[in-house]
PDB file of N, CA and C in Angstrom:
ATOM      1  N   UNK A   1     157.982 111.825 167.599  1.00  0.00           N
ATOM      2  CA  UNK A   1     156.708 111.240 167.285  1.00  0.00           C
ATOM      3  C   UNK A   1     156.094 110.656 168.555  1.00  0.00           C
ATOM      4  N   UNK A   2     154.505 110.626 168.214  1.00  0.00           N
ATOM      5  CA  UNK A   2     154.074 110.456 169.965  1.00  0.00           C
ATOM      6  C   UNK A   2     153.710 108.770 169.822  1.00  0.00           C
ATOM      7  N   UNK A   3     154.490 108.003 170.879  1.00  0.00           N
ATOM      8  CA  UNK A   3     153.936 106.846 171.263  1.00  0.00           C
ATOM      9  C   UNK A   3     152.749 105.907 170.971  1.00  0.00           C
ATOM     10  N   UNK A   4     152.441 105.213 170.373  1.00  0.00           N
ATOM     11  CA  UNK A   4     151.372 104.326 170.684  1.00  0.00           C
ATOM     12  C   UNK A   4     150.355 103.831 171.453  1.00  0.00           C
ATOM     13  N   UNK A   5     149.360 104.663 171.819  1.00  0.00           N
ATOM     14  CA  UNK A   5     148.641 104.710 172.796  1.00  0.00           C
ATOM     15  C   UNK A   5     148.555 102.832 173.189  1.00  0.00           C
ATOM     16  N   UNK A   6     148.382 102.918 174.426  1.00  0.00           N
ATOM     17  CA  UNK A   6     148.275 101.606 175.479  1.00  0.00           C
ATOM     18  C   UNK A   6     147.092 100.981 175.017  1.00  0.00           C
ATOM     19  N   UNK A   7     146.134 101.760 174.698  1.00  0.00           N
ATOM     20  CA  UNK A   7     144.604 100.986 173.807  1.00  0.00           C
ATOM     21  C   UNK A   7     144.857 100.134 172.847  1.00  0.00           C
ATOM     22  N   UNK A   8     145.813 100.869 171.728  1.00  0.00           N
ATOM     23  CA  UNK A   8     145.845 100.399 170.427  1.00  0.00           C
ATOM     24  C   UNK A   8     147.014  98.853 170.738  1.00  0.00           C
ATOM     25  N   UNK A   9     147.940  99.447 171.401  1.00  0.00           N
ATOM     26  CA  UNK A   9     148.947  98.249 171.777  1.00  0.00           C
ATOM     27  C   UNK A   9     147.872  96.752 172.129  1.00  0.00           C
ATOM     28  N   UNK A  10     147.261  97.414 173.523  1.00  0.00           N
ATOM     29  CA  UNK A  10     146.264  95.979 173.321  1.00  0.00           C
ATOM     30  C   UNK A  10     145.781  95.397 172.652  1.00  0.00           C
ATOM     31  N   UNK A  11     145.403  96.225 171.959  1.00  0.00           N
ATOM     32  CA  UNK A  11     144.092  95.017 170.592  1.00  0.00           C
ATOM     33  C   UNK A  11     145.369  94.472 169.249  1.00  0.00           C
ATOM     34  N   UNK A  12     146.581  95.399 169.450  1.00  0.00           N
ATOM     35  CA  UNK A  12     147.341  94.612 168.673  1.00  0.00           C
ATOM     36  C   UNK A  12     147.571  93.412 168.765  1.00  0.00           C
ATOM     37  N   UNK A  13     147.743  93.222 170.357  1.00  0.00           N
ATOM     38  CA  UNK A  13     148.737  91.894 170.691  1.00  0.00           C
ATOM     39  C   UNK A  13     147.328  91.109 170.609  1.00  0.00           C
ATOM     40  N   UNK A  14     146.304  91.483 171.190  1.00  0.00           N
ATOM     41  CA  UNK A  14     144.870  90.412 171.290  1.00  0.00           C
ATOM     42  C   UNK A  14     144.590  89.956 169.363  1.00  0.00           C
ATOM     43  N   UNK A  15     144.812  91.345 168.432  1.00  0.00           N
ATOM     44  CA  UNK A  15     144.497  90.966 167.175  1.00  0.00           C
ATOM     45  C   UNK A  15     145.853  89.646 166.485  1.00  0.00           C
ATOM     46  N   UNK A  16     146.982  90.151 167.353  1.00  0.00           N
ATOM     47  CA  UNK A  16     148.308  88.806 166.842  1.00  0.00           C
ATOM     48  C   UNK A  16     147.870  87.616 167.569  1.00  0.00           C
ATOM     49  N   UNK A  17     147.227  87.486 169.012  1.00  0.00           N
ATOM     50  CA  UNK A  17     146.928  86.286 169.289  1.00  0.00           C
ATOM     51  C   UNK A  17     145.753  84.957 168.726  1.00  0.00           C
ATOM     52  N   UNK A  18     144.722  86.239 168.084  1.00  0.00           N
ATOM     53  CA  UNK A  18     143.596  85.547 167.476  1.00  0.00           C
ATOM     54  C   UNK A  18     144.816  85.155 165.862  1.00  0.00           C
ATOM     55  N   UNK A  19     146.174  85.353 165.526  1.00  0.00           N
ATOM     56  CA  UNK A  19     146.479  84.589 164.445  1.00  0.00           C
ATOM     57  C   UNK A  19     146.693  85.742 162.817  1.00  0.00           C
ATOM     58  N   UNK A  20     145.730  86.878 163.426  1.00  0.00           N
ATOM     59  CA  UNK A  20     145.745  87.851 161.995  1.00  0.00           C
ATOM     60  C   UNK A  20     147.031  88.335 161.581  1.00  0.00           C
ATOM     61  N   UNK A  21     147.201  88.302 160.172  1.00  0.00           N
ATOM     62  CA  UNK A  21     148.374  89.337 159.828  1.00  0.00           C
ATOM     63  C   UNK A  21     148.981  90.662 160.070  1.00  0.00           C
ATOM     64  N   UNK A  22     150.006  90.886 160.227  1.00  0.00           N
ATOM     65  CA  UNK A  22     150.833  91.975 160.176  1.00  0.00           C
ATOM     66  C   UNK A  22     149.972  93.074 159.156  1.00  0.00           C
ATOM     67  N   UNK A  23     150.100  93.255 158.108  1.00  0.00           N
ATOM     68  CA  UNK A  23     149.407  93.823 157.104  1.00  0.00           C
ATOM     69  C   UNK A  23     147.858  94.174 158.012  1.00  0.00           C
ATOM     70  N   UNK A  24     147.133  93.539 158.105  1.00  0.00           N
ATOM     71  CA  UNK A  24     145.822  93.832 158.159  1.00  0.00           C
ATOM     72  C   UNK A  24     145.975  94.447 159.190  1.00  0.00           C
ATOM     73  N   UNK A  25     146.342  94.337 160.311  1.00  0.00           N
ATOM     74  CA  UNK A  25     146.571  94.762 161.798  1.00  0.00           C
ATOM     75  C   UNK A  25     146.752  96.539 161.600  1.00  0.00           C
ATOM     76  N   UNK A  26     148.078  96.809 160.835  1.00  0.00           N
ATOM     77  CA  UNK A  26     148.848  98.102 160.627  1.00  0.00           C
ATOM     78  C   UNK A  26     146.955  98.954 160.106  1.00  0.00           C
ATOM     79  N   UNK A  27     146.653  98.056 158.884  1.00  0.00           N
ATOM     80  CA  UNK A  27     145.895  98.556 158.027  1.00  0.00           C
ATOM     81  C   UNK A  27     144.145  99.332 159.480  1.00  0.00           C
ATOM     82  N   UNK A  28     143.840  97.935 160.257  1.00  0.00           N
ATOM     83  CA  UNK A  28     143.300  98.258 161.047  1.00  0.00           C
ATOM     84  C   UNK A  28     143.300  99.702 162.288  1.00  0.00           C
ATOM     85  N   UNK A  29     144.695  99.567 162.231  1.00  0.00           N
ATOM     86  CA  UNK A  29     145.116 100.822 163.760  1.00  0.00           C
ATOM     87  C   UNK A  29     145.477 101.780 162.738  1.00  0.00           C
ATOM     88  N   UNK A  30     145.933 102.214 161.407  1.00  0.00           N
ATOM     89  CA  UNK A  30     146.800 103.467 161.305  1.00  0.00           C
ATOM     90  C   UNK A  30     147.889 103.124 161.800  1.00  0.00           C
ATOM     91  N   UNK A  31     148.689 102.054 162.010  1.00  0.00           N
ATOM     92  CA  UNK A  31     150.262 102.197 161.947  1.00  0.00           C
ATOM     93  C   UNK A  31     151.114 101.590 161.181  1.00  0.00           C
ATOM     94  N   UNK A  32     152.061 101.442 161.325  1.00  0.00           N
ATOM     95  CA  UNK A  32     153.592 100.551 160.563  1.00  0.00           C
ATOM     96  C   UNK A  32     153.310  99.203 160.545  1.00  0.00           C
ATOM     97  N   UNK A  33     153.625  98.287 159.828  1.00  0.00           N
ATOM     98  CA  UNK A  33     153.665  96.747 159.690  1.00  0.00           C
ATOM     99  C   UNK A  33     154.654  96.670 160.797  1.00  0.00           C
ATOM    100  N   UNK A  34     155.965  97.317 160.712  1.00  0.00           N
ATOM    101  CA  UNK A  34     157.265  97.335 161.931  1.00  0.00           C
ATOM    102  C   UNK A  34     156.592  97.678 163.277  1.00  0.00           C
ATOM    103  N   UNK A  35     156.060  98.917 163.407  1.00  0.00           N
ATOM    104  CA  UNK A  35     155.550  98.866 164.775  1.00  0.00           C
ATOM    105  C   UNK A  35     154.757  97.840 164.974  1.00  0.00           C
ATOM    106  N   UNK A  36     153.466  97.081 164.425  1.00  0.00           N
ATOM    107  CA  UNK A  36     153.107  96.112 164.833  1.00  0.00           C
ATOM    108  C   UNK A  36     153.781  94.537 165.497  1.00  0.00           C
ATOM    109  N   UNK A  37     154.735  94.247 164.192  1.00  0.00           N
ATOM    110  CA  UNK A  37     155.827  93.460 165.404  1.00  0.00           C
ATOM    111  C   UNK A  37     157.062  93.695 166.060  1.00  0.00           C
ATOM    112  N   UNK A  38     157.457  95.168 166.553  1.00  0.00           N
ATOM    113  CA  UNK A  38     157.755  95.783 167.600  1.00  0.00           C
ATOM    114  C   UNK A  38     157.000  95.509 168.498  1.00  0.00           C
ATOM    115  N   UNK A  39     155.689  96.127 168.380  1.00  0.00           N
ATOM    116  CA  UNK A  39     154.709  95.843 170.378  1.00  0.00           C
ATOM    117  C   UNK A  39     154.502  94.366 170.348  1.00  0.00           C
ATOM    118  N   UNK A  40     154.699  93.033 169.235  1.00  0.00           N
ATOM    119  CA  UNK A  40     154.299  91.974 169.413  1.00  0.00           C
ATOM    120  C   UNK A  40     155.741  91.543 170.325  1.00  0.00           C
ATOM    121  N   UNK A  41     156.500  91.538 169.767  1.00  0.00           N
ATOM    122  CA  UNK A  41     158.163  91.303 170.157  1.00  0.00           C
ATOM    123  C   UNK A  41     158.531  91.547 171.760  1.00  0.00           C
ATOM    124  N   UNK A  42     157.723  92.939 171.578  1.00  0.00           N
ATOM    125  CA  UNK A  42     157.774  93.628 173.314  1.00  0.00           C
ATOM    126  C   UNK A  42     157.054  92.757 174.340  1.00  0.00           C
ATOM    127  N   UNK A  43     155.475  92.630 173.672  1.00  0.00           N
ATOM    128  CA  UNK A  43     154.768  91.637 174.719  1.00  0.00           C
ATOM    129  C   UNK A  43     155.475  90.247 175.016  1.00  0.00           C
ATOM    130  N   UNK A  44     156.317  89.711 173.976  1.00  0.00           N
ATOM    131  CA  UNK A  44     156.977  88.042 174.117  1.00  0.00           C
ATOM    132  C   UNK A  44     157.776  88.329 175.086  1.00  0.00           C
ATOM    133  N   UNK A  45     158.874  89.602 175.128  1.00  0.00           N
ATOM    134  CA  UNK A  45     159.644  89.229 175.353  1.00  0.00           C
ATOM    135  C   UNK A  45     159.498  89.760 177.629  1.00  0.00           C
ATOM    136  N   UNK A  46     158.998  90.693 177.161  1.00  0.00           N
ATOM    137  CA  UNK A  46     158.555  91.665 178.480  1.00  0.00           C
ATOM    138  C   UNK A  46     157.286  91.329 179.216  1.00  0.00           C
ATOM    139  N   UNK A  47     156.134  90.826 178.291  1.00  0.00           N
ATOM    140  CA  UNK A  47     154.963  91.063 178.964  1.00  0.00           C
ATOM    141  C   UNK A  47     154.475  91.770 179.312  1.00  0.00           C
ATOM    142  N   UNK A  48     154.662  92.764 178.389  1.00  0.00           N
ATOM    143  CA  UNK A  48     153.667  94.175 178.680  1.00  0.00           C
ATOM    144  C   UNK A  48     154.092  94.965 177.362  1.00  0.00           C
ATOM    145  N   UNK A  49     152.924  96.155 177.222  1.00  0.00           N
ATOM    146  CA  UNK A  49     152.956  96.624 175.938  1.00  0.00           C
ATOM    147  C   UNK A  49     153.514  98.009 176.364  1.00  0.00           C
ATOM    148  N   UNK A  50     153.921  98.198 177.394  1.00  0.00           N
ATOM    149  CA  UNK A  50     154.160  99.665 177.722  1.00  0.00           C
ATOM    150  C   UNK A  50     155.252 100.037 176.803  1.00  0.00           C
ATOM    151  N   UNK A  51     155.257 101.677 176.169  1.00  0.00           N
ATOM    152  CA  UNK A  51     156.284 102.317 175.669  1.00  0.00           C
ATOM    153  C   UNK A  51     157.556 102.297 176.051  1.00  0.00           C
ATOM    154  N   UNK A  52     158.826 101.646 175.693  1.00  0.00           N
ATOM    155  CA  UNK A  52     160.060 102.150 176.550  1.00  0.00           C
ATOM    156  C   UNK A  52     160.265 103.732 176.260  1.00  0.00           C
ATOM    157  N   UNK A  53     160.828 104.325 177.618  1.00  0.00           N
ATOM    158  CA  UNK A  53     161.070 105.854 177.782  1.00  0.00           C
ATOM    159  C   UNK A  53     162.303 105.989 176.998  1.00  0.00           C
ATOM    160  N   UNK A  54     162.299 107.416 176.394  1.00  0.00           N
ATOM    161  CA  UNK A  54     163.175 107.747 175.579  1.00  0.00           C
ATOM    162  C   UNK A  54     164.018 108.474 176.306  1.00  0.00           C
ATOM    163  N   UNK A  55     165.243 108.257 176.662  1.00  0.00           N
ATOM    164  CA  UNK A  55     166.615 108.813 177.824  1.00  0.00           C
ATOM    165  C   UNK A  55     167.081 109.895 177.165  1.00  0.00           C
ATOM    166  N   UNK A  56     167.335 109.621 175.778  1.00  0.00           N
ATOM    167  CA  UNK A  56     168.245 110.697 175.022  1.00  0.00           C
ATOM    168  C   UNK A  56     169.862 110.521 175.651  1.00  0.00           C
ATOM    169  N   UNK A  57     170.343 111.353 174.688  1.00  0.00           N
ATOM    170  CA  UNK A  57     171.549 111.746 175.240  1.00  0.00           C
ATOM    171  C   UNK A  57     172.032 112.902 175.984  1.00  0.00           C
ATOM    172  N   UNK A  58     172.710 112.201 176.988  1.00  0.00           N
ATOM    173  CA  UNK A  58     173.221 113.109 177.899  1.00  0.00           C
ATOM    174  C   UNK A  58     174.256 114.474 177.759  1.00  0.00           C
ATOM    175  N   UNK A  59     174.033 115.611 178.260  1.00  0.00           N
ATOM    176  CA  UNK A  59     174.283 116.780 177.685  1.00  0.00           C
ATOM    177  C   UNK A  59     175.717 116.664 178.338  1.00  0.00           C
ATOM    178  N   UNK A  60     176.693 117.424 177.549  1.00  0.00           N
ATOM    179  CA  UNK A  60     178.129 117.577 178.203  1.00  0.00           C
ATOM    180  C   UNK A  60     178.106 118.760 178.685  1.00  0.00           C
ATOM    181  N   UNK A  61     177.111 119.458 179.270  1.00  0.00           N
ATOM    182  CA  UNK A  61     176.989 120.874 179.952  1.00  0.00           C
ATOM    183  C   UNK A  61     177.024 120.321 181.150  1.00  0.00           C
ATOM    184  N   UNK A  62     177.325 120.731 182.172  1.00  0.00           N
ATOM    185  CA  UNK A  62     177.093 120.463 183.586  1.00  0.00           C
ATOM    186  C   UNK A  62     176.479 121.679 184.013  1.00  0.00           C
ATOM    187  N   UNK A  63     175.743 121.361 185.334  1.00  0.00           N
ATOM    188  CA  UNK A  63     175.066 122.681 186.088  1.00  0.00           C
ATOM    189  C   UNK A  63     175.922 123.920 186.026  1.00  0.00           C
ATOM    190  N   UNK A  64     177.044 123.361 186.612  1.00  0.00           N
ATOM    191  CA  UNK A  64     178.204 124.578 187.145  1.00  0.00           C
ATOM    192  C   UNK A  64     178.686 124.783 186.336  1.00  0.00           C
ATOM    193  N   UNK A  65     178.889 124.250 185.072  1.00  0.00           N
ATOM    194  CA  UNK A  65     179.457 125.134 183.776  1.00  0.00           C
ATOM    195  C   UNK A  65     178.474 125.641 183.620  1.00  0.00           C
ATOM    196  N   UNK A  66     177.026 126.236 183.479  1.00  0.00           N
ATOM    197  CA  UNK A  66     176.012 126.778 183.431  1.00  0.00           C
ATOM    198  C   UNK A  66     176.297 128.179 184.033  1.00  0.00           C
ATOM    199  N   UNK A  67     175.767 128.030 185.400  1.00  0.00           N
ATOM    200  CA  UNK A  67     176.362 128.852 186.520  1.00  0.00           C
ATOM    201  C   UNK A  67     177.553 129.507 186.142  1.00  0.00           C
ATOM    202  N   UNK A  68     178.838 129.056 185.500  1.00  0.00           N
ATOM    203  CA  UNK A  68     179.731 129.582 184.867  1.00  0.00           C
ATOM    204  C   UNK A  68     179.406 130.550 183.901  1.00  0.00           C
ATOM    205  N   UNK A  69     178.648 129.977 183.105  1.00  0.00           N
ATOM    206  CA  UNK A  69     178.487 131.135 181.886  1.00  0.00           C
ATOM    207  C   UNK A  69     177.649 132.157 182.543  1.00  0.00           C
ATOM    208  N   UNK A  70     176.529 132.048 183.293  1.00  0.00           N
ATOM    209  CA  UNK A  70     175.879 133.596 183.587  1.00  0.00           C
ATOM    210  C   UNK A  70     176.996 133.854 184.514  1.00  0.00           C
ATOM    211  N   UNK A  71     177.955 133.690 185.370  1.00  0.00           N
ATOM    212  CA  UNK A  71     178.726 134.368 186.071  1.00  0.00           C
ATOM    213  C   UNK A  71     179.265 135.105 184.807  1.00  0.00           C
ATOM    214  N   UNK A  72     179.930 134.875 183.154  1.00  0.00           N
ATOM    215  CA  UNK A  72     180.708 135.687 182.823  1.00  0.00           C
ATOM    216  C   UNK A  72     179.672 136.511 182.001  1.00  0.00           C
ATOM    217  N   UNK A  73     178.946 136.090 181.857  1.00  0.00           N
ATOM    218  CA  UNK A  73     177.561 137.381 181.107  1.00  0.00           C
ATOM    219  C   UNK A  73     177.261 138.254 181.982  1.00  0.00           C
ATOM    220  N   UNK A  74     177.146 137.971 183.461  1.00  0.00           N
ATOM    221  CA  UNK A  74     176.877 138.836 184.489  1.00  0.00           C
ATOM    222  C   UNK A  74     178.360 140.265 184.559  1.00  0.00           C
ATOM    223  N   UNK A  75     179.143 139.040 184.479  1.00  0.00           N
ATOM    224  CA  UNK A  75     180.461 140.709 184.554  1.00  0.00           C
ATOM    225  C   UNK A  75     180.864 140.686 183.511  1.00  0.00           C
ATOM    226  N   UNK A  76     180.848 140.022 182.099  1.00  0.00           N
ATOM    227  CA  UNK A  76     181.326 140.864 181.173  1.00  0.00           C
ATOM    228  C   UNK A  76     180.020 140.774 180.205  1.00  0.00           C
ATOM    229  N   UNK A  77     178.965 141.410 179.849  1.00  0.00           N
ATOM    230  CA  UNK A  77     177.431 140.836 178.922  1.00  0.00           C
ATOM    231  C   UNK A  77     178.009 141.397 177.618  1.00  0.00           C
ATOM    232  N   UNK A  78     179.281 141.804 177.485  1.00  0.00           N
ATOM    233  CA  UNK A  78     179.394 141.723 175.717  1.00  0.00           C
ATOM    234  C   UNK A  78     180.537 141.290 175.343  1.00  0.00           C
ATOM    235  N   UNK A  79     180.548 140.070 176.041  1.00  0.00           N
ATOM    236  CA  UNK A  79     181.673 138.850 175.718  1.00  0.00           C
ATOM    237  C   UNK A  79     181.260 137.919 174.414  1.00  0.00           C
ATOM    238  N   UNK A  80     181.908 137.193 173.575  1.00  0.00           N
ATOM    239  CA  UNK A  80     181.212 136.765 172.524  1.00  0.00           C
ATOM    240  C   UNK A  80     181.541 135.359 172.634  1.00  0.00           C
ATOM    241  N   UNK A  81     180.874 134.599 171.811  1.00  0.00           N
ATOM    242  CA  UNK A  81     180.291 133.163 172.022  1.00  0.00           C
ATOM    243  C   UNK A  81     182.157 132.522 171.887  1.00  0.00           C
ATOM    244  N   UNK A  82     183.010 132.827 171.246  1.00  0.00           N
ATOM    245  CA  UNK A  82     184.198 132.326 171.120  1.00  0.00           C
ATOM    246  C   UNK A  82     185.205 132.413 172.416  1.00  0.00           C
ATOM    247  N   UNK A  83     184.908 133.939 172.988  1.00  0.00           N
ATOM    248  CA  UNK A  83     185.728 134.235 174.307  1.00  0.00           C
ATOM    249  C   UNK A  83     185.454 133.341 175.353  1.00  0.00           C
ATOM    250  N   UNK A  84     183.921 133.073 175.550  1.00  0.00           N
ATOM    251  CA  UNK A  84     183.314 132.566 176.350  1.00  0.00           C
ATOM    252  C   UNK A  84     183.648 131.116 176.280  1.00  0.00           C
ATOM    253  N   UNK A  85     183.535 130.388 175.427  1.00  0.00           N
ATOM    254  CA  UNK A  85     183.854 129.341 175.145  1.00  0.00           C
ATOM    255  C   UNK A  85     185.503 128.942 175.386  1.00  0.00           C
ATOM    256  N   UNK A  86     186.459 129.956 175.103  1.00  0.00           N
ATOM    257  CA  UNK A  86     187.638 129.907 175.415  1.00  0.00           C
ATOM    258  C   UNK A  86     188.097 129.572 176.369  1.00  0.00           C
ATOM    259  N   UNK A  87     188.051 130.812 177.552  1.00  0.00           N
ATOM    260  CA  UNK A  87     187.551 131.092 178.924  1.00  0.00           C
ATOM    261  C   UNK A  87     187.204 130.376 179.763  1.00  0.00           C
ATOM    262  N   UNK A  88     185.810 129.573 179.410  1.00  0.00           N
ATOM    263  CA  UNK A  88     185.384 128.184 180.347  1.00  0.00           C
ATOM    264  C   UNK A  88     186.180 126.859 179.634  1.00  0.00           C
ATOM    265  N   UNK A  89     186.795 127.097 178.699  1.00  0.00           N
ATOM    266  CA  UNK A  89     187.090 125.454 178.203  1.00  0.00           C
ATOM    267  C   UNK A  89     185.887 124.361 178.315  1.00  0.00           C
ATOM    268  N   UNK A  90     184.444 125.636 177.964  1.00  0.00           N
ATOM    269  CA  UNK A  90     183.268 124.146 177.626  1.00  0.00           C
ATOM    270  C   UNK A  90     183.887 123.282 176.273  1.00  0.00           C
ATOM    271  N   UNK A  91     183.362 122.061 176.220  1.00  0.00           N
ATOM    272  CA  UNK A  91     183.407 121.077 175.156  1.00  0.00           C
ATOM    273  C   UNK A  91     182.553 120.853 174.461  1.00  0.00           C
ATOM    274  N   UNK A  92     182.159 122.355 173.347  1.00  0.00           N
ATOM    275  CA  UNK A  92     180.769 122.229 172.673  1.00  0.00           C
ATOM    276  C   UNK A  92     181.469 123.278 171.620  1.00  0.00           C
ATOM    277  N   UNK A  93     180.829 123.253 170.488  1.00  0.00           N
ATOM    278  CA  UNK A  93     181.029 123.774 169.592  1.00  0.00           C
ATOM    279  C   UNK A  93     180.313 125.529 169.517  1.00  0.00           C
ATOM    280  N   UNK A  94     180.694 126.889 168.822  1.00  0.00           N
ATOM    281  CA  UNK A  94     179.681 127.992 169.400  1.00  0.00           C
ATOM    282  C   UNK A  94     178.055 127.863 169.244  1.00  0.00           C
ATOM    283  N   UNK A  95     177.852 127.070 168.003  1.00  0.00           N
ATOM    284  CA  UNK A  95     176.686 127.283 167.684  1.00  0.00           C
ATOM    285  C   UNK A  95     175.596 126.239 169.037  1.00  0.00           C
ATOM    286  N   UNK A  96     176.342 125.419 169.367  1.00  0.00           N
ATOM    287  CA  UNK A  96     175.880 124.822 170.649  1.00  0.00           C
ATOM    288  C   UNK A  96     175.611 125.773 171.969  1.00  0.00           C
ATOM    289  N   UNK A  97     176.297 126.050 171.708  1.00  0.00           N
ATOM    290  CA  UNK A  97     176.951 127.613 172.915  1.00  0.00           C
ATOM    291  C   UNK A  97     175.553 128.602 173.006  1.00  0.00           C
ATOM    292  N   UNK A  98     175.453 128.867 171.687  1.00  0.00           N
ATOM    293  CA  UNK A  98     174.056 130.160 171.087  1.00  0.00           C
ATOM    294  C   UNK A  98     173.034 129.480 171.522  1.00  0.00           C
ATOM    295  N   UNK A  99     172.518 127.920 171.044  1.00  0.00           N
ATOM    296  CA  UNK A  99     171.695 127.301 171.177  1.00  0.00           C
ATOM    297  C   UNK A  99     170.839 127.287 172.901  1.00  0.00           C
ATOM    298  N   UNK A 100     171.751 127.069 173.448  1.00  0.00           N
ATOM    299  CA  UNK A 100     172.246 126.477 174.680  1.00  0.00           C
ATOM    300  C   UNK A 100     171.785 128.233 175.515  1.00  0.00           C
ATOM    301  N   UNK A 101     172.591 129.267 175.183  1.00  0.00           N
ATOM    302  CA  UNK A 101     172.292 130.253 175.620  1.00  0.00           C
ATOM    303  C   UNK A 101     170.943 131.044 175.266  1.00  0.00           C
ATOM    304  N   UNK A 102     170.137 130.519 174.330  1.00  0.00           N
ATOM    305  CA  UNK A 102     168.867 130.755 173.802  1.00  0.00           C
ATOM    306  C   UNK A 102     167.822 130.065 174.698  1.00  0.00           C
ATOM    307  N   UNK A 103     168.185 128.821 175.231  1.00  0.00           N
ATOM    308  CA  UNK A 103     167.070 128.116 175.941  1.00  0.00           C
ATOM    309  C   UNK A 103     167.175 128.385 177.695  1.00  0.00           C
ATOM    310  N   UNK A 104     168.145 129.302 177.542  1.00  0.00           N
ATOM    311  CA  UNK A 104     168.156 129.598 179.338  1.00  0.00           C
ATOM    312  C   UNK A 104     167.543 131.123 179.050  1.00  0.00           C
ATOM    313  N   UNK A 105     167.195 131.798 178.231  1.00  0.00           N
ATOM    314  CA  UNK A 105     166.542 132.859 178.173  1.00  0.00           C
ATOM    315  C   UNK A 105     167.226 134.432 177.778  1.00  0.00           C
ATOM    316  N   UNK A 106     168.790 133.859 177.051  1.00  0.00           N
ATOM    317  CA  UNK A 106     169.356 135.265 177.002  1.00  0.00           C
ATOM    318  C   UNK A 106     169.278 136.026 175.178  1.00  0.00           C
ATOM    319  N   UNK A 107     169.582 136.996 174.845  1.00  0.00           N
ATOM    320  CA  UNK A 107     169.121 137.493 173.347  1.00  0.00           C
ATOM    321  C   UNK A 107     170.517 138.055 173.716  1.00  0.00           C
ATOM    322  N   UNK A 108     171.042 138.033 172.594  1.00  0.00           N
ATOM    323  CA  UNK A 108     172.163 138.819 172.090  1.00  0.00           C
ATOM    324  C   UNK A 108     171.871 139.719 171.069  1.00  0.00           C
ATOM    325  N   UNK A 109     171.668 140.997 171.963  1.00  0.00           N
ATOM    326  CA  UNK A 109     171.353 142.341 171.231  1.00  0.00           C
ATOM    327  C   UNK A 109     172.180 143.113 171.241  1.00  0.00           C
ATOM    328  N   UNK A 110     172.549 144.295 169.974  1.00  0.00           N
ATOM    329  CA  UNK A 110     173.626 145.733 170.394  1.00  0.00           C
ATOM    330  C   UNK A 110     174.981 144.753 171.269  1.00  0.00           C
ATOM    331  N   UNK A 111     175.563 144.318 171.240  1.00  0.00           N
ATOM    332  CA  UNK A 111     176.722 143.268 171.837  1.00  0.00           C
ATOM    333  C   UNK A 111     176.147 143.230 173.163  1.00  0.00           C
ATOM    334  N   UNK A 112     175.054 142.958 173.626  1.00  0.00           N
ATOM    335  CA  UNK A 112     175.035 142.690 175.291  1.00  0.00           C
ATOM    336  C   UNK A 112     174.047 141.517 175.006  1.00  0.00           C
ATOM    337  N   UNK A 113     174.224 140.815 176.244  1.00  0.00           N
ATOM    338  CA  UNK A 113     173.452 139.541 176.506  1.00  0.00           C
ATOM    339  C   UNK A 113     172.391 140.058 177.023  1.00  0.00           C
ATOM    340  N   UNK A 114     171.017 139.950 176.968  1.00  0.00           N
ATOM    341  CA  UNK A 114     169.664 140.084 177.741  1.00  0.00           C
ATOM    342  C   UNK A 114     168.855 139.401 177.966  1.00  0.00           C
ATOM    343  N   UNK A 115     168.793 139.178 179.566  1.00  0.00           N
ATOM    344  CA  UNK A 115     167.955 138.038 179.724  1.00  0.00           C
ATOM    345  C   UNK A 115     166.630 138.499 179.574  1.00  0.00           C
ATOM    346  N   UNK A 116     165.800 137.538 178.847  1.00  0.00           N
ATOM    347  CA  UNK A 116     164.414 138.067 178.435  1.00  0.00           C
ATOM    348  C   UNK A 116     163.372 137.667 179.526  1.00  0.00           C
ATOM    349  N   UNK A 117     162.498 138.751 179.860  1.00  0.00           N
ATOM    350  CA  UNK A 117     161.929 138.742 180.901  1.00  0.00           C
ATOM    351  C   UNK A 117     160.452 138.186 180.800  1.00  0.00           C
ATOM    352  N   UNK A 118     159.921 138.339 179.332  1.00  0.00           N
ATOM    353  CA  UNK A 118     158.580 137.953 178.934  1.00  0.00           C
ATOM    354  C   UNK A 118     157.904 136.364 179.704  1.00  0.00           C
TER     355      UNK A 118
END
C-alpha cells in the first residue's frame, strides 16, 4: 500500500494541534483513525511526519549462489529445481527456487531453462 502523502501528514498533525478528533480527521483525509495517531505519535516522538522506509526482509540468496545457479543452467539447462537445489545446498525451499529463477528471466520449457530475451 502506498504511503501517506507528506501533504496530508501535515494538515493531520496541524488538524491534531488545533485539538480535533481522531474520527473527524480520518473522515476529513480518506484514512484510518490508526493511521491518524500513527503520523501524530511519529511527529511527538521524531518531529517529522516523514514515512519510515520499508527494509523488508533480507533474502538468504547471496550474489554468488546466484552466479551459482546460472553456472549450472549454463552446463547442465535440463537440470531440475530439486538437483539444483541439492547440488548448491541453497537454503530455500523449490518453489522459492522457481520463483527466484522466474525473476532473473529464465522459462522452463521442453526440460531446458531459457533465458527470455523479450
Amino acid at each position: 500500500m502506498k504511503p501517506i502523502s507528506i501533504e496530508i501528514r501535515e494538515l493531520v498533525v496541524l488538524a491534531k494541534i488545533r485539538k480535533e478528533k481522531n474520527l473527524e480527521i480520518a473522515k476529513w483525509f480518506n484514512i484510518s483513525e490508526s493511521s491518524v495517531e500513527q503520523i501524530w505519535r511519529l511527529h511527538q516522538h521524531i518531529g517529522s511526519v516523514e514515512p519510515k522506509t520499508y527494509t523488508g526482509r533480507k533474502s538468504s540468496i547471496t550474489d554468488e549462489m546466484i552466479d551459482s545457479i546460472r553456472d549450472v543452467i549454463k552446463g547442465k539447462p535440463d537440470t531440475t529445481l530439486e538437483e539444483m537445489k541439492t547440488e548448491l545446498e541453497l537454503p530455500i525451499e523449490k518453489s522459492q527456487l522457481a520463483n527466484l529463477l522466474r525473476r532473473l528471466g529464465y522459462t522452463y520449457k521442453k526440460k531446458l531453462y531459457i533465458l527470455k530475451t523479450s
